[in-house]
Protein backbone atom coordinates (compact mmCIF):
# COMPACT_ATOMS: atom_id res chain seq x y z
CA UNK A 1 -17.48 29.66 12.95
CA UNK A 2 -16.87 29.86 9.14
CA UNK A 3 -15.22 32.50 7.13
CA UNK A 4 -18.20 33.80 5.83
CA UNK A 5 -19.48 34.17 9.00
CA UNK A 6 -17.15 36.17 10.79
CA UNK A 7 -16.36 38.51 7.95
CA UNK A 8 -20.49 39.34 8.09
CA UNK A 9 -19.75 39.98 11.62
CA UNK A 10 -16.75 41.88 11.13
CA UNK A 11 -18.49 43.91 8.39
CA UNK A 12 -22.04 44.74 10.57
CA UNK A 13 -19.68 45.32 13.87
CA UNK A 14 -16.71 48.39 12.00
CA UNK A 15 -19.80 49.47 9.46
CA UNK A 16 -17.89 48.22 6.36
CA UNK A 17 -21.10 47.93 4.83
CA UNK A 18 -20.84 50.27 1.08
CA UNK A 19 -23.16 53.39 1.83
CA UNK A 20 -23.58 53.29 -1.84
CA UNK A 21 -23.98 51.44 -5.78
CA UNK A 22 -22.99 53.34 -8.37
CA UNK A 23 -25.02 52.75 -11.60
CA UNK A 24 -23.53 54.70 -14.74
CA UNK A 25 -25.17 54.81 -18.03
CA UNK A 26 -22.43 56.56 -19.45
CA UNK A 27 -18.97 55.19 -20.48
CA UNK A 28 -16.96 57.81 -19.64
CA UNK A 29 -17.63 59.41 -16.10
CA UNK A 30 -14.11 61.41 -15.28
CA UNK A 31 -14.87 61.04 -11.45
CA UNK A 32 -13.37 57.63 -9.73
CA UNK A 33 -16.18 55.78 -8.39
CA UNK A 34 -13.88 55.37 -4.95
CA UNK A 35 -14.25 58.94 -4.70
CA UNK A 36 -17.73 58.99 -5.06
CA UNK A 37 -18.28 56.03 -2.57
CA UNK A 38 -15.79 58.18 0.18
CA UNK A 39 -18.05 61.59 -0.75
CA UNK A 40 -21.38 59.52 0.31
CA UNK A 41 -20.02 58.02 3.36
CA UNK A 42 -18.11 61.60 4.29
CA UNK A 43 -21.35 63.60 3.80
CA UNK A 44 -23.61 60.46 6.14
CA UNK A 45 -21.59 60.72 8.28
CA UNK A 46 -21.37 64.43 8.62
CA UNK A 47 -25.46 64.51 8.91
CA UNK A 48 -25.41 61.97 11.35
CA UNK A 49 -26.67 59.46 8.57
CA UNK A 50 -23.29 56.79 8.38
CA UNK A 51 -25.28 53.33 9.19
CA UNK A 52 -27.63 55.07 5.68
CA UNK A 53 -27.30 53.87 1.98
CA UNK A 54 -28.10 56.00 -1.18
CA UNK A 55 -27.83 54.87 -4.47
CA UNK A 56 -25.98 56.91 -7.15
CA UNK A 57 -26.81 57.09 -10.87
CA UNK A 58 -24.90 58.66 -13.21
CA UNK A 59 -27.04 59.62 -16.65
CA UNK A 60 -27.21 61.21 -19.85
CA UNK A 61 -29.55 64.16 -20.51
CA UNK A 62 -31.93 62.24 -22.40
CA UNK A 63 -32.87 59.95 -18.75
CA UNK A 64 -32.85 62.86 -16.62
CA UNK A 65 -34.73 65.18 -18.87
CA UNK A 66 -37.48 62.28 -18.68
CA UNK A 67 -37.56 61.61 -15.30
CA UNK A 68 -37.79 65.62 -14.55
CA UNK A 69 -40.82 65.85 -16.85
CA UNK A 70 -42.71 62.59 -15.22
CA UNK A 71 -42.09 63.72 -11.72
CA UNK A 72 -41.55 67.55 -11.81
CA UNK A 73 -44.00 68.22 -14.69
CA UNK A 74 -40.57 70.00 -16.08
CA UNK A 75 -38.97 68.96 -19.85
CA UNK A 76 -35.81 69.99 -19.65
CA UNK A 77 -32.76 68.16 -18.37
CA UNK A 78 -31.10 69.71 -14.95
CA UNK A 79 -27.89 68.89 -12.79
CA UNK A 80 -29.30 66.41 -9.73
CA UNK A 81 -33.23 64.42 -8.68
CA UNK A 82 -32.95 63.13 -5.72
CA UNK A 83 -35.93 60.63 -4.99
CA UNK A 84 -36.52 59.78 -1.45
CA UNK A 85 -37.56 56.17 -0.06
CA UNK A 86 -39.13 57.66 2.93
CA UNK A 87 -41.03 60.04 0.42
CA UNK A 88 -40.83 62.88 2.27
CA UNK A 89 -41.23 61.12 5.97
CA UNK A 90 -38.58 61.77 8.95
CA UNK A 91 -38.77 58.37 9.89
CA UNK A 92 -38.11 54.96 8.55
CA UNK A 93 -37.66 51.60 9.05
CA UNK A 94 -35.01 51.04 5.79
CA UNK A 95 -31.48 52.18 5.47
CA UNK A 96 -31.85 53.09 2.26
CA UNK A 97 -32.44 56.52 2.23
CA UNK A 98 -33.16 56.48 -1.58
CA UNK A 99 -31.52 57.16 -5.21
CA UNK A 100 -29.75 60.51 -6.62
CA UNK A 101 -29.78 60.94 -10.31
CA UNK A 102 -26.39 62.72 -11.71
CA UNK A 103 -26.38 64.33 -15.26
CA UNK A 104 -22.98 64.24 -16.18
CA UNK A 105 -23.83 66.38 -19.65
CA UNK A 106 -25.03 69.27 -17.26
CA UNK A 107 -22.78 69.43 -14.78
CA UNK A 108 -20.00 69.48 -17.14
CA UNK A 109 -21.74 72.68 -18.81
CA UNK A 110 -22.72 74.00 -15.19
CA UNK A 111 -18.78 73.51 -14.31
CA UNK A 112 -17.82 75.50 -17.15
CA UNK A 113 -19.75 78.19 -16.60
CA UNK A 114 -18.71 78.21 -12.76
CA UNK A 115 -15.35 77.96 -14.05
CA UNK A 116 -14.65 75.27 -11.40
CA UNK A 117 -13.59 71.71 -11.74
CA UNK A 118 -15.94 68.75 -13.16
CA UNK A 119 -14.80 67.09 -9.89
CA UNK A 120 -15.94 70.02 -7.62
CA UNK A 121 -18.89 70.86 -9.20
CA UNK A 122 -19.93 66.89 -9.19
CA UNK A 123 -19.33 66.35 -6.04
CA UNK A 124 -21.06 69.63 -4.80
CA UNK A 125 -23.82 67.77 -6.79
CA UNK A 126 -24.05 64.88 -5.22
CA UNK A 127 -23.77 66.32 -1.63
CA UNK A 128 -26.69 68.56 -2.75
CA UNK A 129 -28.80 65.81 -3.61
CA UNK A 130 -27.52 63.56 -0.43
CA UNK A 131 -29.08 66.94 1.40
CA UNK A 132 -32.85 66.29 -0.34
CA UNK A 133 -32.79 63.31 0.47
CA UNK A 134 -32.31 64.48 4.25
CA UNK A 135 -35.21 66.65 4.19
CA UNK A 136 -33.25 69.77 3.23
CA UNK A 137 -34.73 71.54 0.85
CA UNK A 138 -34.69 75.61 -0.87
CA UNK A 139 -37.98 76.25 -1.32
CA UNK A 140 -37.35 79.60 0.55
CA UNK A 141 -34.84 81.96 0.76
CA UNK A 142 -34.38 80.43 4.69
CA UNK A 143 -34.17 77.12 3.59
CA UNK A 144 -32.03 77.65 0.87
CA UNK A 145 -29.11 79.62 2.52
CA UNK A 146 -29.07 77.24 5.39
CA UNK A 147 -28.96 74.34 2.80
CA UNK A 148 -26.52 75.70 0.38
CA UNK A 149 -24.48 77.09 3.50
CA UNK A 150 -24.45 72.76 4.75
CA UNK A 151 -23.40 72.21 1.04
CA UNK A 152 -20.54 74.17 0.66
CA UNK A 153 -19.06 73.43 4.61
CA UNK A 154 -19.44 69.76 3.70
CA UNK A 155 -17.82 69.90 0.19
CA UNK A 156 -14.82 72.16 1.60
CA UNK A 157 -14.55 69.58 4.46
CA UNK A 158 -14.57 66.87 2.04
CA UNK A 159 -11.84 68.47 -0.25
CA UNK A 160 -9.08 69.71 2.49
């Protein structure tokens, strides 16, 4: 057996596979991409979603504002898009579960205005959009207490 082959082995067998990539547009990001690799696998695995993938991109406002506008109809920039692989279905075949877009620009403002940390109010962010791309959703007051209630418990969990 050859190197290669038994660390594939030992990777599929302890799930060492990365649950995420990390693209970044921006130079500066102030949140340790470590971090952000440990909040994805944290929050799949607290859903029940650990052998899942998501891919993480951290933009400007210019990108987001776009892709709001082409697939929300919206132009304005906002904090987190979360775009689904299984568009909208319970079940796939993949493990990707799909791709979260991150304004840093306007979560630094939303931070500020929360007066709570860049880091906390990121990280809220991107367990928010890990949520979407669950099938939660806040389209009612219902939905939205029970997903913002599974936000919170998860980023609390994730901090202590």
């Amino acid at each position: 057996m050859t190197q290669k082959t038994l660390a594939l082995q030992l990777l599929v067998r302890y799930s060492l596979v990365m649950p995420c990539i990390i693209y970044k547009t921006l130079k500066r990001v102030g949140v340790l991409e470590k971090k952000i690799e440990n909040c994805v696998a944290f929050t799949l695995k607290k859903i029940n979603k650990s052998k899942k993938e998501i891919s993480v991109h951290i933009v400007g406002e210019n990108k987001i504002r776009s892709l709001n506008f082409l697939f929300r109809g919206l132009d304005r920039p906002t904090d987190v898009l979360s775009f689904s692989v299984g568009d909208g279905e319970k079940f796939f075949l993949s493990d990707d579960l799909g791709d979260i877009f991150i304004c840093l620009p306007y979560i630094k403002k939303q931070a500020k205005e929360n007066e709570v940390t860049l880091e906390e109010e990121f990280f809220r962010m991107l367990i928010h959009g890990i949520l979407h791309l669950c099938g939660h959703d806040h389209e009612d007051k219902k939905e939205a207490e029970a997903m913002f209630s599974r936000q919170e418990r998860i980023l609390s969990n994730f901090f202590s």
